[in-house]
C-alpha atoms as a PDB file:
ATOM      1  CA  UNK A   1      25.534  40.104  63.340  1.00  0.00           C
ATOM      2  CA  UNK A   2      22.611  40.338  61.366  1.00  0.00           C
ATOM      3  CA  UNK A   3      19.467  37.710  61.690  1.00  0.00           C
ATOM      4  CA  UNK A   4      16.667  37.418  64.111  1.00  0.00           C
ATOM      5  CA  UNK A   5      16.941  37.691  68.549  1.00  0.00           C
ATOM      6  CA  UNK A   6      15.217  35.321  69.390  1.00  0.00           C
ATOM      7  CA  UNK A   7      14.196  33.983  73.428  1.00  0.00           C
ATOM      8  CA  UNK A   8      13.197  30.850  73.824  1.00  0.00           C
ATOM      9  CA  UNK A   9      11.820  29.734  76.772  1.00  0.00           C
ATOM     10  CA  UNK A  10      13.074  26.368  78.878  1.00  0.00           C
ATOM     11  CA  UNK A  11      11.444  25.573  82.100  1.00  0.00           C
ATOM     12  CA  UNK A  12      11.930  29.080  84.200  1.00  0.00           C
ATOM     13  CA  UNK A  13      14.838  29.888  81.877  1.00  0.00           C
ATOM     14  CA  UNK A  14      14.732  32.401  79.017  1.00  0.00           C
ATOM     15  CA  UNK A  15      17.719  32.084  76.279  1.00  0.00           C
ATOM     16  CA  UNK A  16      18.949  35.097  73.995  1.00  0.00           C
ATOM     17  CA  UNK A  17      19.202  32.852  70.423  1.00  0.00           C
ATOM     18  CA  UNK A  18      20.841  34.258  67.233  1.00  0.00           C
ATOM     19  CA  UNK A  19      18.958  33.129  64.430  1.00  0.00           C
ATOM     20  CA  UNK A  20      20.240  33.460  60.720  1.00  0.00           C
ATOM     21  CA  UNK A  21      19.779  32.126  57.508  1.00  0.00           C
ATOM     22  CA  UNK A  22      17.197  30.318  55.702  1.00  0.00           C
ATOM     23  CA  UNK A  23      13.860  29.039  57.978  1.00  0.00           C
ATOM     24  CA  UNK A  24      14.008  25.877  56.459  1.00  0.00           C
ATOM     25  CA  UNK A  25      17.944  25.014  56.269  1.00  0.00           C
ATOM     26  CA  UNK A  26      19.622  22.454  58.111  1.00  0.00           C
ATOM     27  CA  UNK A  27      19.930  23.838  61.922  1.00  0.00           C
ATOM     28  CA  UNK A  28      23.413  24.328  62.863  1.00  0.00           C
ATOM     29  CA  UNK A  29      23.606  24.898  67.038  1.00  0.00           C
ATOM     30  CA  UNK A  30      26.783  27.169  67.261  1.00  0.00           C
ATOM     31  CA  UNK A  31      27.861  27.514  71.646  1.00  0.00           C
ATOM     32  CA  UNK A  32      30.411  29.834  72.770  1.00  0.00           C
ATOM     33  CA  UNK A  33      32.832  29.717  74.893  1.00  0.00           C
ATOM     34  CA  UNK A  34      34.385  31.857  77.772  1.00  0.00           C
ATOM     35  CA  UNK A  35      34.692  34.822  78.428  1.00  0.00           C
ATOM     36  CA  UNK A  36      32.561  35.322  74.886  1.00  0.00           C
ATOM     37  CA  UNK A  37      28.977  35.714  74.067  1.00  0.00           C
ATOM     38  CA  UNK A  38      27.397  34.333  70.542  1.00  0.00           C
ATOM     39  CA  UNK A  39      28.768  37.560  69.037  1.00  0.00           C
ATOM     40  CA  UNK A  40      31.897  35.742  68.742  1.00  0.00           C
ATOM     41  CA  UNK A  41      30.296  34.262  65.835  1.00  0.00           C
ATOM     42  CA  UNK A  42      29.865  36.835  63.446  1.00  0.00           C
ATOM     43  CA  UNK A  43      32.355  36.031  61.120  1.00  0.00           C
ATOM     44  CA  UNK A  44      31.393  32.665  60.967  1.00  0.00           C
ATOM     45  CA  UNK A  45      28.039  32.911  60.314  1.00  0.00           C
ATOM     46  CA  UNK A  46      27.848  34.658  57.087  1.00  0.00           C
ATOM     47  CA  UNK A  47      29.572  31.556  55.391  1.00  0.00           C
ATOM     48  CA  UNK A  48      27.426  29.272  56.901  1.00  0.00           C
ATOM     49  CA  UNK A  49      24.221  30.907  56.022  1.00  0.00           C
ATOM     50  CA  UNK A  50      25.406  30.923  52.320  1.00  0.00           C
ATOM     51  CA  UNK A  51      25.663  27.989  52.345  1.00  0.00           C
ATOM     52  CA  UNK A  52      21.705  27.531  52.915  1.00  0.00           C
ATOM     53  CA  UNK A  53      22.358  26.616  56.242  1.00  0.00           C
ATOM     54  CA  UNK A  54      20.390  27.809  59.564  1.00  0.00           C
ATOM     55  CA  UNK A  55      22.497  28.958  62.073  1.00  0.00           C
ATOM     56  CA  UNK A  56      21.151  29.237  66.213  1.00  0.00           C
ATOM     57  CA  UNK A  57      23.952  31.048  68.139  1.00  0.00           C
ATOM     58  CA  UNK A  58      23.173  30.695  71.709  1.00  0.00           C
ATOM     59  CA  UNK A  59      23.857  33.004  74.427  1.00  0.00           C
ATOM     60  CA  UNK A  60      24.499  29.770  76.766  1.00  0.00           C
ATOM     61  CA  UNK A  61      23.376  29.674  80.459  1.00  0.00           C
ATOM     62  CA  UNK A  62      24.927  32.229  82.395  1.00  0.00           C
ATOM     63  CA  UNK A  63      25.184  34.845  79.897  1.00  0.00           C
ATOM     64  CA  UNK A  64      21.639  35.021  78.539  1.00  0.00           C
ATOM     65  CA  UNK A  65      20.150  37.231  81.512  1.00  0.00           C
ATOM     66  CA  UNK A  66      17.081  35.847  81.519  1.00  0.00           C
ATOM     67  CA  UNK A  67      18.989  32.289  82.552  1.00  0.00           C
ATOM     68  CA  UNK A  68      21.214  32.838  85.268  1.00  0.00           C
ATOM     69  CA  UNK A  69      20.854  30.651  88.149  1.00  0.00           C
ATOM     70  CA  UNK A  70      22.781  31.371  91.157  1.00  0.00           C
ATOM     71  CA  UNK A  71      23.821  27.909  92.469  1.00  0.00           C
ATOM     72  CA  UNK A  72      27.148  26.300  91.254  1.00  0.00           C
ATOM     73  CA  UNK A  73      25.602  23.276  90.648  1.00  0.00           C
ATOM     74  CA  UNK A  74      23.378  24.601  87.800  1.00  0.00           C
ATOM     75  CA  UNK A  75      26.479  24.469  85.763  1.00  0.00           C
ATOM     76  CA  UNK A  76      27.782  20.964  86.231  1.00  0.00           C
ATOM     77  CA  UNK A  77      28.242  19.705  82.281  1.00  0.00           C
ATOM     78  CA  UNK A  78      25.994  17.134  82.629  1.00  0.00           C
ATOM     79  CA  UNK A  79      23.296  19.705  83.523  1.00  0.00           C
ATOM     80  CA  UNK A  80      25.128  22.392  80.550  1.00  0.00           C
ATOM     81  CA  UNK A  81      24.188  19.295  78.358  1.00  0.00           C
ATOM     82  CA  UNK A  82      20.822  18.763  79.323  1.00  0.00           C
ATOM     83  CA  UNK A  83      19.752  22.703  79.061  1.00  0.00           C
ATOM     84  CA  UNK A  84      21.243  22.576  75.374  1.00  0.00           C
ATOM     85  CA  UNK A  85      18.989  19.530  74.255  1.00  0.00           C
ATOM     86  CA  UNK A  86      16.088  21.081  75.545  1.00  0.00           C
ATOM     87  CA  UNK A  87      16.597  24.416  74.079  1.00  0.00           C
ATOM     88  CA  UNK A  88      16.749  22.665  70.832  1.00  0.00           C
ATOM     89  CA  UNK A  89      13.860  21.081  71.476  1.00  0.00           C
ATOM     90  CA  UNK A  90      11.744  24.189  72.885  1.00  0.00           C
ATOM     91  CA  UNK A  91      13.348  25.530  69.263  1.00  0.00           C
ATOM     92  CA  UNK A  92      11.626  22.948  67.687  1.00  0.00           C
ATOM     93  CA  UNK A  93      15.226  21.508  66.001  1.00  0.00           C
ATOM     94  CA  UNK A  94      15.215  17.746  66.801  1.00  0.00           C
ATOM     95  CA  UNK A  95      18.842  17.297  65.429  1.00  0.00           C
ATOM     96  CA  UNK A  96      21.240  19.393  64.200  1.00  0.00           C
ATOM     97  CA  UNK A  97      24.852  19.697  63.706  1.00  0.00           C
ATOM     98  CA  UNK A  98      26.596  21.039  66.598  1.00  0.00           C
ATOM     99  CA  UNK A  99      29.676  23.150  66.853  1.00  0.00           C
ATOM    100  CA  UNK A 100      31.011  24.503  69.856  1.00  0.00           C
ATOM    101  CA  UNK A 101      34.145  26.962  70.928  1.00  0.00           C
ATOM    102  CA  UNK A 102      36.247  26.661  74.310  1.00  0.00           C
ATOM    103  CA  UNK A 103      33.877  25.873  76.908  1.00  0.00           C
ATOM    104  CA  UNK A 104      31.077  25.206  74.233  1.00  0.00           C
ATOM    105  CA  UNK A 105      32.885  22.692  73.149  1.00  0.00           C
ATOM    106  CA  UNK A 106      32.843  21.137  76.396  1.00  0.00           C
ATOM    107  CA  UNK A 107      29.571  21.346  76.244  1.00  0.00           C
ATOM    108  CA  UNK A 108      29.211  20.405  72.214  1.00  0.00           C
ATOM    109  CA  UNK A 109      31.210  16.833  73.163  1.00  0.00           C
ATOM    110  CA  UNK A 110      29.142  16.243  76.141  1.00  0.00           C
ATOM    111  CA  UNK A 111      25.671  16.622  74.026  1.00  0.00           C
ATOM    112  CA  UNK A 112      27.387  14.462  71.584  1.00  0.00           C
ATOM    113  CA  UNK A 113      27.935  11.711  73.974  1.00  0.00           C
ATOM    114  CA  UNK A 114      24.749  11.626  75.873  1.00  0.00           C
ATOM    115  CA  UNK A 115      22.317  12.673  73.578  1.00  0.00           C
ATOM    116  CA  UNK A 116      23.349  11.608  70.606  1.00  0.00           C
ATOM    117  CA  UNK A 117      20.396  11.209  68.445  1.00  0.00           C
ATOM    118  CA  UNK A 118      20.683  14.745  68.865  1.00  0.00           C
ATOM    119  CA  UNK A 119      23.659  15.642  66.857  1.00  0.00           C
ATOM    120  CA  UNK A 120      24.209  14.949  63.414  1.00  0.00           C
ATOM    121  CA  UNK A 121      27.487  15.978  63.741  1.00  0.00           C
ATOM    122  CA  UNK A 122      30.184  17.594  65.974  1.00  0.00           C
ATOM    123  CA  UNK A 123      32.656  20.513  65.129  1.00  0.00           C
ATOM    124  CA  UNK A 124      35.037  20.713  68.409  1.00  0.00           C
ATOM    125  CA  UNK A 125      37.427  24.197  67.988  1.00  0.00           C
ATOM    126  CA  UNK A 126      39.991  24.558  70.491  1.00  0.00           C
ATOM    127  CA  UNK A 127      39.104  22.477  73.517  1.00  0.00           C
ATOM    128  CA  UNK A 128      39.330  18.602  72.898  1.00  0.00           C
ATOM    129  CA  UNK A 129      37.576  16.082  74.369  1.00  0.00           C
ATOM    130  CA  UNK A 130      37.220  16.222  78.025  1.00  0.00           C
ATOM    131  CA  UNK A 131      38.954  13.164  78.332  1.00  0.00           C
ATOM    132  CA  UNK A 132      41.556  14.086  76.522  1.00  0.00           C
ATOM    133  CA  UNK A 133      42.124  17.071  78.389  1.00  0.00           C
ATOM    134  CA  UNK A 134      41.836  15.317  81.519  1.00  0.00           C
ATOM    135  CA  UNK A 135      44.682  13.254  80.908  1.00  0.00           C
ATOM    136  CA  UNK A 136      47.104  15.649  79.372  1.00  0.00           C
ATOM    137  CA  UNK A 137      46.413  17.714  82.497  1.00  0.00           C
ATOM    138  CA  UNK A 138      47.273  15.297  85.296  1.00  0.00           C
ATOM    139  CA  UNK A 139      50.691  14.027  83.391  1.00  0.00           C
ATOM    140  CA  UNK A 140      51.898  16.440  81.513  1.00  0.00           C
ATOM    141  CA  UNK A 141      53.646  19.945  82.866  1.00  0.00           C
ATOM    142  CA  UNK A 142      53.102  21.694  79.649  1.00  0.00           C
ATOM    143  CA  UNK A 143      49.342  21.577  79.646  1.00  0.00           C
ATOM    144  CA  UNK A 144      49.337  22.311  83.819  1.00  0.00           C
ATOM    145  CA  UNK A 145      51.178  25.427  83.126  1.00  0.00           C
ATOM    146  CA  UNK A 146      48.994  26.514  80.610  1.00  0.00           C
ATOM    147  CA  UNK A 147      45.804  25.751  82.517  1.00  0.00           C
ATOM    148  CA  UNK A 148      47.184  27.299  86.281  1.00  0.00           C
ATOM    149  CA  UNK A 149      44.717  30.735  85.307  1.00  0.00           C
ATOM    150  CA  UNK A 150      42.005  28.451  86.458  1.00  0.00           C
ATOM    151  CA  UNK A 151      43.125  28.391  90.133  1.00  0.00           C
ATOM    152  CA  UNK A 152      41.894  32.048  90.098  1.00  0.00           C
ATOM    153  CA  UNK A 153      38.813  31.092  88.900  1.00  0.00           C
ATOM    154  CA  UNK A 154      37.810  28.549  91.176  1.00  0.00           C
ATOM    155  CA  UNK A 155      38.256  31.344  93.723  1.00  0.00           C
ATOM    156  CA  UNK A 156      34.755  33.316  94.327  1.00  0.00           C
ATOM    157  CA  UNK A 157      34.970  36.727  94.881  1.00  0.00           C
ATOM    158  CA  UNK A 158      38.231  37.193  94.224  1.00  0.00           C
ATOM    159  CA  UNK A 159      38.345  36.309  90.488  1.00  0.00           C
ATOM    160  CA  UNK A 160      35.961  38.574  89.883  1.00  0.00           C
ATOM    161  CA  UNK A 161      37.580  41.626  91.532  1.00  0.00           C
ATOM    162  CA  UNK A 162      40.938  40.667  89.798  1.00  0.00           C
ATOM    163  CA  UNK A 163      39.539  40.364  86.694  1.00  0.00           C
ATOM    164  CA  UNK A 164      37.446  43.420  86.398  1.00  0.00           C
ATOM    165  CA  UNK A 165      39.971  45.814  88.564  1.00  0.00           C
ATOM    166  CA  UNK A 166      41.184  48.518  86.869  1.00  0.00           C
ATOM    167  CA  UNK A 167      37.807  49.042  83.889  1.00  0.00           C
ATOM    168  CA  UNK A 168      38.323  45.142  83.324  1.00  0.00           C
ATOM    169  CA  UNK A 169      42.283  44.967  82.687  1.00  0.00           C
ATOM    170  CA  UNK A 170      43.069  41.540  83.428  1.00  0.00           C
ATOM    171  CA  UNK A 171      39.507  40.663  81.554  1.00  0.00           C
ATOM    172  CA  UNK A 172      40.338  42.725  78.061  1.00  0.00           C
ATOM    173  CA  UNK A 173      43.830  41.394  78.459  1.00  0.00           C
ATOM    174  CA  UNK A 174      42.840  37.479  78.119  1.00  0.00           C
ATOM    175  CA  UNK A 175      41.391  38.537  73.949  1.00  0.00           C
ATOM    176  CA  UNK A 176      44.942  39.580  73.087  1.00  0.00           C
ATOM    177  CA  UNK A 177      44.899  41.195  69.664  1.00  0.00           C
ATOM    178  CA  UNK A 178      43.050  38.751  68.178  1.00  0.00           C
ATOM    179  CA  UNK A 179      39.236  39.751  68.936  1.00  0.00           C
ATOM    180  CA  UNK A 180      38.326  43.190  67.653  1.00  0.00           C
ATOM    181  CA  UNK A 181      38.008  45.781  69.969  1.00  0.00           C
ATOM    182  CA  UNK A 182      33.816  46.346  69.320  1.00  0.00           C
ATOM    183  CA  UNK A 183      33.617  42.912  70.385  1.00  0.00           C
ATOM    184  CA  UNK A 184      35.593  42.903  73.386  1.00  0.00           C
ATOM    185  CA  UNK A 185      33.734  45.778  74.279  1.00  0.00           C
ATOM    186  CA  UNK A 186      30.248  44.149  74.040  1.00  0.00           C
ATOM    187  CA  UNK A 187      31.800  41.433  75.930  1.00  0.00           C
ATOM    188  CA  UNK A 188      33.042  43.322  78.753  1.00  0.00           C
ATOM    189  CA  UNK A 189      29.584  44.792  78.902  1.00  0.00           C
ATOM    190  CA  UNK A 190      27.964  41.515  79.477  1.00  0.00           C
ATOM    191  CA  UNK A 191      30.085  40.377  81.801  1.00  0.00           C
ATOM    192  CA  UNK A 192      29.894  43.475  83.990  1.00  0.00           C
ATOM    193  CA  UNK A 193      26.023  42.977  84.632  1.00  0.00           C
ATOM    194  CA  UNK A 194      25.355  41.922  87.898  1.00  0.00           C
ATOM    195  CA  UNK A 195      26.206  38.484  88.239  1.00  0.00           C
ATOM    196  CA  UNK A 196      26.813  37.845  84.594  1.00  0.00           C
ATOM    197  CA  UNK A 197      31.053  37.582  85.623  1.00  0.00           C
ATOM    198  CA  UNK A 198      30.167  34.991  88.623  1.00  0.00           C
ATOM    199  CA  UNK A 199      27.771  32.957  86.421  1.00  0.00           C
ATOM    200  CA  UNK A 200      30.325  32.382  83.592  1.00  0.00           C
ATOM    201  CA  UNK A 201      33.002  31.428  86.238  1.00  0.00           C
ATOM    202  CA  UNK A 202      30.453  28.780  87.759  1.00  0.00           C
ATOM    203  CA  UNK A 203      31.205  26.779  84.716  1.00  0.00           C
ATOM    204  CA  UNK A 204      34.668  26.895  86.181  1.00  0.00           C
ATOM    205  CA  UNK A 205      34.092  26.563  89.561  1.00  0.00           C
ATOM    206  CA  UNK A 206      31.446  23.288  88.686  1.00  0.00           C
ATOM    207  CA  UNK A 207      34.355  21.499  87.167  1.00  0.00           C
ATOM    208  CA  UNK A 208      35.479  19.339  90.302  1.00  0.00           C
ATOM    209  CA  UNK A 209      32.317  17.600  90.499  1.00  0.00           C
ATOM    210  CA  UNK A 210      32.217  16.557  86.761  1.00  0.00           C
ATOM    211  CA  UNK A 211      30.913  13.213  85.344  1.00  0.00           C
ATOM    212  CA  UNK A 212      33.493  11.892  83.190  1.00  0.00           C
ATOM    213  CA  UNK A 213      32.106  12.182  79.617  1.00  0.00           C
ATOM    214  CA  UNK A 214      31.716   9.199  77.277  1.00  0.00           C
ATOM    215  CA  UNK A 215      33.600   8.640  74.087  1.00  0.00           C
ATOM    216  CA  UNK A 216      31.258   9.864  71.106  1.00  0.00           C
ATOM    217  CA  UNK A 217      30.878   8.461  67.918  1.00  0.00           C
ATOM    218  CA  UNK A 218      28.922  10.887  65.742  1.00  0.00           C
ATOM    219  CA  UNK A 219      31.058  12.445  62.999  1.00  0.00           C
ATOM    220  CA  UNK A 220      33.307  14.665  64.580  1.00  0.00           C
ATOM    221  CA  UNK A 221      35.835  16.870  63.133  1.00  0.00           C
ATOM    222  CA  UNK A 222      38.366  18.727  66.265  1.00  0.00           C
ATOM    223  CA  UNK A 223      39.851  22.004  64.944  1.00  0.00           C
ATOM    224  CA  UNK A 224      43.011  23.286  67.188  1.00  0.00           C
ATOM    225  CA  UNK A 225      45.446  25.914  66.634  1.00  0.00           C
ATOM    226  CA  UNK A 226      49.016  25.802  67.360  1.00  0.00           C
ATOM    227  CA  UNK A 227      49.398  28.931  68.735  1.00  0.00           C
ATOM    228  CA  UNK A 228      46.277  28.406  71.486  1.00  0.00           C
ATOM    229  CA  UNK A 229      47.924  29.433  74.971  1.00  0.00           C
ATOM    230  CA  UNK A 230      45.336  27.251  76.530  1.00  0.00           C
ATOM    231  CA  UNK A 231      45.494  24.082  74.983  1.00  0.00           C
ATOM    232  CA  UNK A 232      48.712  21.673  74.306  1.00  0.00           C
ATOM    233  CA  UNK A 233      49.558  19.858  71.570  1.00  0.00           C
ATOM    234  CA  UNK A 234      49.152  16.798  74.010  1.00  0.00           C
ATOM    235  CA  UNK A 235      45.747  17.314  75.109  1.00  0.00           C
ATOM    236  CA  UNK A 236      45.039  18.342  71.201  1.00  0.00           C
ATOM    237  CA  UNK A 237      46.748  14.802  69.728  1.00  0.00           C
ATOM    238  CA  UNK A 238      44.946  12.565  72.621  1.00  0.00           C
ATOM    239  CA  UNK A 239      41.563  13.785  71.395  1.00  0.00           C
ATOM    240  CA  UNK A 240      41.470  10.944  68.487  1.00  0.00           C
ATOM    241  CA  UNK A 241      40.924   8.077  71.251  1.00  0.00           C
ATOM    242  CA  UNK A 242      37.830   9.477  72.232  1.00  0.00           C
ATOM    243  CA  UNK A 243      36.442   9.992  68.888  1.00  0.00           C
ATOM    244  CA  UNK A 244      34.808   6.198  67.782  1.00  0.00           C
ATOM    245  CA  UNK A 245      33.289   7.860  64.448  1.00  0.00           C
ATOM    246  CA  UNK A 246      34.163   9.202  61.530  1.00  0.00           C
ATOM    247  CA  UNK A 247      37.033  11.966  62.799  1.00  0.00           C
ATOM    248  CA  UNK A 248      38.966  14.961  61.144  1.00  0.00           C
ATOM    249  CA  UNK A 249      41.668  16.880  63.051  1.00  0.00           C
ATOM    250  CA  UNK A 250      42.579  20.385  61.638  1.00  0.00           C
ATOM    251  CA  UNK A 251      45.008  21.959  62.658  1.00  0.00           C
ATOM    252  CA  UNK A 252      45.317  25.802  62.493  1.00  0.00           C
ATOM    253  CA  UNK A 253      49.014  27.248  62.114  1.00  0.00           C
ATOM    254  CA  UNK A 254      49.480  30.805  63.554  1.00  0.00           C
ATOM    255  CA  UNK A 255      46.212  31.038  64.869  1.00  0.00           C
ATOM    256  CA  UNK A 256      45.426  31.931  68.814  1.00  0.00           C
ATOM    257  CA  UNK A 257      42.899  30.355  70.812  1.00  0.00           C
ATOM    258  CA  UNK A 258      40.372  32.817  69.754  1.00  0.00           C
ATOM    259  CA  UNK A 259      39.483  30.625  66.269  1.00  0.00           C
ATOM    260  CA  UNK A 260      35.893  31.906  65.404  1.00  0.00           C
ATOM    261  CA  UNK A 261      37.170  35.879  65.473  1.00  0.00           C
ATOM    262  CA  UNK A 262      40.798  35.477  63.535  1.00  0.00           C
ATOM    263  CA  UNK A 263      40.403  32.325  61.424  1.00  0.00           C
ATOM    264  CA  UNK A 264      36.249  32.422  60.434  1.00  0.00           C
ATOM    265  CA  UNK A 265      36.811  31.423  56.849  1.00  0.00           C
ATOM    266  CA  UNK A 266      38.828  28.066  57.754  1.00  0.00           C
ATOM    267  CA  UNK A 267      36.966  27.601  60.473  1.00  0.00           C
ATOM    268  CA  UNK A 268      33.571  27.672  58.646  1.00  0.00           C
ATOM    269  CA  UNK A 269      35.173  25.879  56.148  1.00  0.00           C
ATOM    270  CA  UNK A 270      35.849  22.371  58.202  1.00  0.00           C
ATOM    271  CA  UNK A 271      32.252  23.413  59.556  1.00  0.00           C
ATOM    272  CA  UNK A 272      30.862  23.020  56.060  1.00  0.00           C
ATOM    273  CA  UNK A 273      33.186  20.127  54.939  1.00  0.00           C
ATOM    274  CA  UNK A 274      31.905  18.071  58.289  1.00  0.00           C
ATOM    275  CA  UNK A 275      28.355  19.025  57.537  1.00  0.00           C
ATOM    276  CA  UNK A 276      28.753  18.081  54.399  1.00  0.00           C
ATOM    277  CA  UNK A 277      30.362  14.496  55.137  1.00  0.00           C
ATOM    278  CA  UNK A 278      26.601  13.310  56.513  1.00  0.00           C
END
């Protein structure tokens, strides 16, 4: 991925930031998901950047090493939220257009609901609302089936020896054949630092004690794929009633869950048209 490392300072934290693209484009805040790093952007960014765009892709808290607190807490989404908006403004970007992948997204909705002079606008890929996913997980069995992995993950200590057993089987195994192999080796890599595995599981494990998040109504444009083992078409279809803006939903045939590394044209393409809409 080519552009500048940067680290950026918050408070005692220190975040690993991709920069690329022009100095003076319009900031574009890109957030990963799990179990990724902002590598998984790569594909992305060139289009993006062409575009005259300036793209930040974070290494989010937990899997920069430099910000890796060890308490649970520190990864409660309304703190997630928080720590974004203030790394924007420690990078001296006021506002920007936000998009955000899996968890990111989580993260990417919440920062568009409580800080929302913050976001110009919101690209959601894969993981709706939290709202929506809320619901579709209490009532219906399709979407509990799909999200029962996470019972491992709320278990510390023992997720992390199942997933990184055997050189990181059951880890590797979650990219299917959708992420190249370079990448899933850098990711691996990260996540076999000390701690780096339990602090990306916190997210996970901070979940029960989550604030619900607000309907948002920046423009927002939700981009799902049909073949995401993750995510539902229920949880996907109930995002719209927590949208109050302007709101696209694009949906992805054939793709898996991993949308930034096997779809990056169409994906940076609803990035661009949403951009472009304000």
């Amino acid at each position: 991925m080519a552009g500048e490392l940067l680290r950026v300072d918050v408070g005692d934290l220190t975040f690993d930031v991709r920069a690329d693209g022009p100095g003076d484009g319009r900031p574009v805040v890109l957030l990963h998901g799990f179990p990724e790093t902002s590598a998984s952007w790569a594909a992305v960014t060139p289009r993006l950047t062409e575009a005259g765009l300036r793209t930040y892709a974070v290494d989010q808290l937990g899997y920069s090493p430099g910000a890796r607190p060890l308490d649970v807490d520190s990864y409660a989404l309304t703190n997630l939220a928080q720590v974004t908006a203030d790394l924007m403004t420690a990078m001296d970007v006021p506002v920007a257009d936000v998009v955000g992948h899996d968890w990111g997204a989580n993260v990417a909705w919440a920062l568009a609901a409580w800080h929302e002079d913050r976001v110009r606008s919101l690209t959601a890929v894969s993981v709706p609302h939290p709202a929506a996913f809320t619901a579709a997980f209490r009532s219906d069995p399709e979407q509990q089936e799909r999200s029962s992995y996470i019972r491992l993950f709320w278990q510390e200590g023992k997720a992390e020896e199942v997933l990184l057993a055997d050189d990181a089987r059951r880890l590797r195994r979650m990219y299917g054949d959708a992420v190249d192999p370079e990448a899933v080796e850098e990711y691996v890599a990260v996540l076999s630092a000390p701690g780096a595995l339990t602090a990306a599981l916190n997210w996970y494990r901070a979940m029960s004690s989550a604030t619900p998040v607000d309907d948002v109504t920046v423009p927002t444009t939700y981009v799902w794929s049909d073949a995401d083992v993750a995510i539902g078409r229920a949880a996907a279809e109930g995002c719209a009633e927590h949208v109050a803006g302007d709101y696209r939903f694009v949906e992805l045939a054939g793709v898996s869950h991993w949308i930034p590394e096997q779809a990056p044209d169409r994906l940076a393409t609803a990035i661009l048209d949403r951009v472009a809409s304000t």
